[in-house]
Protein backbone atom coordinates (compact mmCIF):
# COMPACT_ATOMS: atom_id res chain seq x y z
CA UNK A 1 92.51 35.78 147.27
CA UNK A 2 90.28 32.80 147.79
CA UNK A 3 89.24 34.16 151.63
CA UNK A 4 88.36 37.51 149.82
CA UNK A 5 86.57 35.83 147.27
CA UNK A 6 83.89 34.10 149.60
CA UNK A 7 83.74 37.05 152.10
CA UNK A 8 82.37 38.74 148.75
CA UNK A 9 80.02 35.94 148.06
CA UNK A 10 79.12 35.95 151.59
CA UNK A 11 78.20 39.33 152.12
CA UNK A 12 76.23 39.45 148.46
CA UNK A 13 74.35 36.48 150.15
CA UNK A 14 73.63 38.03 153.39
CA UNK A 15 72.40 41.11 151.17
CA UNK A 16 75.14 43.78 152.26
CA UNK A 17 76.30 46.45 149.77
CA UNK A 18 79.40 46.14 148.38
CA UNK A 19 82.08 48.77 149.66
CA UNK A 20 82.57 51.86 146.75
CA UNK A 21 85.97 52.61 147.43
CA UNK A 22 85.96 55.51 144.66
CA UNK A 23 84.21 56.80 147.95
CA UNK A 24 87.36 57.07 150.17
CA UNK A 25 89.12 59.34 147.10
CA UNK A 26 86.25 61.41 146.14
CA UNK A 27 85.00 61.93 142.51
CA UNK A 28 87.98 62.11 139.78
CA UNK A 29 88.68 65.16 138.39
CA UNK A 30 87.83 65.08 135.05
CA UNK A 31 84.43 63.84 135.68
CA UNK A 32 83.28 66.87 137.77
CA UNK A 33 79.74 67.56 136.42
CA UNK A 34 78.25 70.30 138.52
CA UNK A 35 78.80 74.16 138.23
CA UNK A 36 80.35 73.88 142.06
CA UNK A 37 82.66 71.32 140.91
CA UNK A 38 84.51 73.07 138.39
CA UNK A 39 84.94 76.00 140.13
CA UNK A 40 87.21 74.13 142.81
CA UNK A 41 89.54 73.30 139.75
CA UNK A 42 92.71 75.53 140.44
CA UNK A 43 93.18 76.81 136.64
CA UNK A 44 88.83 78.46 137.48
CA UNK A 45 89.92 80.29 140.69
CA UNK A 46 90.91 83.89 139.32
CA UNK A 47 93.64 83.91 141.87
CA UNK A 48 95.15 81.00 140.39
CA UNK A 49 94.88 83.09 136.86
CA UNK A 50 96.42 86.51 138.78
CA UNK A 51 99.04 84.31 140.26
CA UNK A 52 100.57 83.00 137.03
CA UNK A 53 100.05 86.29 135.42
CA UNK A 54 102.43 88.05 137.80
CA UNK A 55 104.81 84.96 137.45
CA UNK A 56 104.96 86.03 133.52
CA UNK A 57 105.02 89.60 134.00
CA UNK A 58 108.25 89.32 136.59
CA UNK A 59 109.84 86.84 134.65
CA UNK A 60 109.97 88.82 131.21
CA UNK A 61 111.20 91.95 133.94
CA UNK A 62 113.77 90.23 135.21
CA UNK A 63 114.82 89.21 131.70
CA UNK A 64 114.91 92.67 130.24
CA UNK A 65 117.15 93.77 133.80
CA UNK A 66 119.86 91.54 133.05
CA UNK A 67 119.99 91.78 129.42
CA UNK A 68 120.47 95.59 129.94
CA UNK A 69 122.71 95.08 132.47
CA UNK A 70 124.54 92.76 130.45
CA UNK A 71 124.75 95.63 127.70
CA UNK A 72 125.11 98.45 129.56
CA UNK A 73 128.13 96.29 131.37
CA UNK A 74 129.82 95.96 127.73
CA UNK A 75 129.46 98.86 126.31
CA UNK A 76 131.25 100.37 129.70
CA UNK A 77 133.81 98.19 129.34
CA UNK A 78 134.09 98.65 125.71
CA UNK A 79 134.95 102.37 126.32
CA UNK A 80 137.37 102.17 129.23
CA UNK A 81 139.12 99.38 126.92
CA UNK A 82 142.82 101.77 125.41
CA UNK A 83 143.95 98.58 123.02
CA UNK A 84 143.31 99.47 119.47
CA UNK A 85 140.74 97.26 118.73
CA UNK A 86 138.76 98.69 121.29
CA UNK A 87 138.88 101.96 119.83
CA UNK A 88 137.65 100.85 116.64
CA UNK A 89 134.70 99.15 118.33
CA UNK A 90 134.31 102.98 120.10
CA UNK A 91 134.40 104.65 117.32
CA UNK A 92 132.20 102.22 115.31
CA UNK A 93 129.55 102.60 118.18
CA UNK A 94 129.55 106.06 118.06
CA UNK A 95 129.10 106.51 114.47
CA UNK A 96 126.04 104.29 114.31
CA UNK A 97 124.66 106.04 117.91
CA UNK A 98 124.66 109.53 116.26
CA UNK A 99 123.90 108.61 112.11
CA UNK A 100 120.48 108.80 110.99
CA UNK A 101 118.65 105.52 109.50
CA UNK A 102 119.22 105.07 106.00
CA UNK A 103 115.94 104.79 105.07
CA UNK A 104 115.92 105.43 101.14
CA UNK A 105 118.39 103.05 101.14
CA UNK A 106 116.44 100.22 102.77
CA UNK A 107 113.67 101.58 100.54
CA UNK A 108 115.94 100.98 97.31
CA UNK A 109 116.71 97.51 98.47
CA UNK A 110 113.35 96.38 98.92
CA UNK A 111 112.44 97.89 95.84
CA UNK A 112 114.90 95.75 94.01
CA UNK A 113 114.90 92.94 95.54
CA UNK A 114 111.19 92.41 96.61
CA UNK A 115 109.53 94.93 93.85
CA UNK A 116 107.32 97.04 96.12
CA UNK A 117 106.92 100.41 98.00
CA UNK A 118 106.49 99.29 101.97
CA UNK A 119 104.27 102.46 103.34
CA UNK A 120 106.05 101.73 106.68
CA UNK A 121 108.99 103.92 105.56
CA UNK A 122 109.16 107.82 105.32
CA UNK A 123 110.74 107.36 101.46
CA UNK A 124 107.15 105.90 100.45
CA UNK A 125 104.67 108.66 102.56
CA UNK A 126 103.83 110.48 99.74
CA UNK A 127 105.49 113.46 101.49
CA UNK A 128 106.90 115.22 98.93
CA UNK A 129 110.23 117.16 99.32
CA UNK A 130 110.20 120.69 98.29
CA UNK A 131 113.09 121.53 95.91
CA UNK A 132 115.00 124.26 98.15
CA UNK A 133 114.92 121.65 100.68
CA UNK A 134 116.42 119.19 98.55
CA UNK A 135 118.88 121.65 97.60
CA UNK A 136 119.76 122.92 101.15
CA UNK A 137 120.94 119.01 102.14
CA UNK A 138 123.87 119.47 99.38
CA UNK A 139 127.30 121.70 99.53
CA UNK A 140 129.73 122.45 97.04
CA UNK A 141 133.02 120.95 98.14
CA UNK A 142 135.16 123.26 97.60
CA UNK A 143 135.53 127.04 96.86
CA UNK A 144 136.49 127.52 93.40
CA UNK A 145 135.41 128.76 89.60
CA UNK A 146 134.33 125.70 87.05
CA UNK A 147 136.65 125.30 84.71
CA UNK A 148 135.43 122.61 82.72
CA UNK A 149 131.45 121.72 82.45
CA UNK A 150 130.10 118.39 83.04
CA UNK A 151 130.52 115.86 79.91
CA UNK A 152 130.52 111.82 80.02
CA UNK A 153 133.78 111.58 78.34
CA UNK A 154 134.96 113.93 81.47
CA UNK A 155 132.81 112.19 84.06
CA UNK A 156 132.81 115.26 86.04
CA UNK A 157 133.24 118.83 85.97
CA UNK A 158 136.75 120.66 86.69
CA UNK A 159 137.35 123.25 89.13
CA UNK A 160 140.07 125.88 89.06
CA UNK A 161 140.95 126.67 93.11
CA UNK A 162 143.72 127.49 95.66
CA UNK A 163 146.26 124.99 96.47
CA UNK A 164 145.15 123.44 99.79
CA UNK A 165 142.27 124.68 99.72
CA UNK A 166 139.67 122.81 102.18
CA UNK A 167 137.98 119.88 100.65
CA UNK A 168 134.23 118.82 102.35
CA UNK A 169 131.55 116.21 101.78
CA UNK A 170 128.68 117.64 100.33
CA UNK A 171 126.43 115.69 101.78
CA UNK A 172 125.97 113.19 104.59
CA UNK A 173 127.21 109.48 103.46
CA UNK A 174 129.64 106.30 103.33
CA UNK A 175 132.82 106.51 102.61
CA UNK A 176 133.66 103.67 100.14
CA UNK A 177 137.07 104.51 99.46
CA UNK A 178 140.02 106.69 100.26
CA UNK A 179 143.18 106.36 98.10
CA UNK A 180 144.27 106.45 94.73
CA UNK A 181 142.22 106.03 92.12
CA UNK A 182 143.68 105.77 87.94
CA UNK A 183 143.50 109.56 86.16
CA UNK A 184 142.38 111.00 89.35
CA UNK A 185 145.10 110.99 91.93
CA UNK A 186 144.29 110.67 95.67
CA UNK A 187 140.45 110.12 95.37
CA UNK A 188 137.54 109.87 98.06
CA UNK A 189 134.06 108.53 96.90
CA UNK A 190 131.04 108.66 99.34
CA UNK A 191 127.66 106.82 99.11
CA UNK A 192 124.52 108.75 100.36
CA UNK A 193 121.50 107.71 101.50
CA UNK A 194 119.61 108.32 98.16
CA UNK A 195 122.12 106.31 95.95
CA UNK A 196 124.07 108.66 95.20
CA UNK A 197 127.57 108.95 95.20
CA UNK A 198 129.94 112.01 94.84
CA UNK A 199 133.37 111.71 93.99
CA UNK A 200 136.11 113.94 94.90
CA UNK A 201 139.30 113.98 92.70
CA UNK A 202 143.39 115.67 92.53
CA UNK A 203 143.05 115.63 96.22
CA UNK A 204 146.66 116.59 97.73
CA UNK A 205 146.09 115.49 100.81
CA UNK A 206 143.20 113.01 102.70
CA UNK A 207 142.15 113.33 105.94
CA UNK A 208 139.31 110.58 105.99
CA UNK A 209 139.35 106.62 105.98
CA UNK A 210 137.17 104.36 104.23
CA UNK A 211 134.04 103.31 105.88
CA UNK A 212 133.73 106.07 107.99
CA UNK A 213 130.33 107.85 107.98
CA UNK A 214 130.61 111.93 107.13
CA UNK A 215 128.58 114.38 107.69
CA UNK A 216 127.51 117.72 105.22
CA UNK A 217 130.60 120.23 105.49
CA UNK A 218 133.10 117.75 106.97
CA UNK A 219 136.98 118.06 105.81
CA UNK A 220 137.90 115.49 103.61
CA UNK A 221 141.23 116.63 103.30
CA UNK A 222 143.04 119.68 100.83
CA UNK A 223 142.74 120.14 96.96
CA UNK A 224 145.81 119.36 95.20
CA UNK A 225 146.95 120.36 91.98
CA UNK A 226 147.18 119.33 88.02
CA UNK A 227 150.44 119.93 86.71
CA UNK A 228 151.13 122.64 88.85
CA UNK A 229 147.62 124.09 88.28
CA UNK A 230 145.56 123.96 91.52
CA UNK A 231 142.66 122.21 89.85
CA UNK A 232 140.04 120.09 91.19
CA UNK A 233 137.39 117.14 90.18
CA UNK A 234 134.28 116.70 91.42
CA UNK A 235 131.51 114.12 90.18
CA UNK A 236 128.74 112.73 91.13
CA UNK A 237 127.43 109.31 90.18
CA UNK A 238 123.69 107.86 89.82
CA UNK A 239 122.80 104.04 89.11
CA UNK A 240 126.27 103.28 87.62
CA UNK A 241 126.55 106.28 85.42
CA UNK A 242 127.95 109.69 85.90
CA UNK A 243 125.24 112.56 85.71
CA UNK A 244 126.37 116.05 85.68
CA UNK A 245 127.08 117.69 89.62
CA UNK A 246 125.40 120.83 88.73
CA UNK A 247 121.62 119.10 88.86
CA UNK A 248 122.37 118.23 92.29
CA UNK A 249 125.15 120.57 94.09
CA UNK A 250 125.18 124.19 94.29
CA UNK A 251 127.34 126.06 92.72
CA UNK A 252 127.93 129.90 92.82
């Protein structure tokens, strides 16, 4: 250190410059001044910017690939599986792959819960529904001659009809339960996609489970009887109170 030091005192004597070494490196970086020197900054060069945009672009594709690989691979397997719970998982699949979105019933929940009308969904369009159509969406379930009209000490109204007589959903819903329910006998009620639910009464004989999804005309399972009469009850349910069928189904 002390040779260096008077070689610099020597030189500064002798009037010599003193060696830049910044000069061997070049200028740094980041204090590139001039137009030319920026553009020689990899992240200015558009090929630089094309480069990394392709890098993106077959990243997120390769991405998408093997997550639909990954689900097409499971659902295959899922369907060449025989063990019981894979049929359930089958059938489950198949149900929500053919249903249609129940969007009144998001609509309701939002309502409730968040107190608005979202314009995103068909329920809030301001498309108005004629009447006929309304009316062509629900069946009667079952062929028969009303016996007893619609009262809220009754619930429902009372049908007089054959003894096994074919019993359908009138509508398109959730099936919330299947078995026996008190004063009615074997009992199926289904939830619809407008809130409301039908109930189906002095069955004889169910052909449905719970939390299956059911289409308009679908067996349900036969009519039974009521002390040897071959009566049936149908009602139909709207914000936790029975209203009478005949405003909604059609009956002959």
């Amino acid at each position: 250190m002390q040779k260096r030091r008077v070689e610099r005192m020597r030189k500064i004597r002798e009037g010599k410059p003193f060696p830049d070494y910044r000069q061997q490196w070049g200028t740094p970086v980041w204090k590139k001044e001039t137009l030319e020197d920026r553009d020689e900054l990899p992240w200015n060069r558009p090929q630089w910017m094309e480069r990394e945009r392709k890098k993106k672009r077959e990243g997120r594709f390769l991405l998408q690939t093997f997550a639909a690989f990954l689900l097409l691979t499971g659902t295959y397997l899922v369907f060449q599986s025989q063990v019981p719970a894979g049929r359930e998982v089958q059938t489950f699949i198949s149900q929500v792959m053919e249903r249609d979105y129940n969007f009144a019933g998001v609509a309701k929940w939002y309502k409730q819960n968040i107190d608005g009308s979202p314009t995103i969904l068909p329920a809030f369009q301001g498309n108005k529904i004629k009447e006929e159509e309304k009316q062509a969406t629900w069946v009667a379930p079952v062929k028969g001659k009303v016996m007893a009209g619609f009262s809220k000490e009754g619930r429902g109204i009372v049908l007089r009809t054959a003894k096994g007589a074919p019993v359908v959903a009138s509508s398109e819903g959730w099936v919330v339960k299947a078995g026996t329910e008190e004063g009615l006998g074997q009992t199926v009620v289904i939830r619809h996609a407008n809130g409301l639910e039908t109930w189906y009464g002095w069955m004889g004989k169910v052909q449905i489970k719970e939390k299956e999804w059911v289409k308009p005309r679908q067996l349900l399972g036969e009519a039974g009887d009521r002390e040897g009469d071959p009566l049936f009850f149908f009602a139909v349910k709207q914000k936790g109170a029975f209203v009478d069928p005949a405003g909604v189904v059609p009956f002959d």
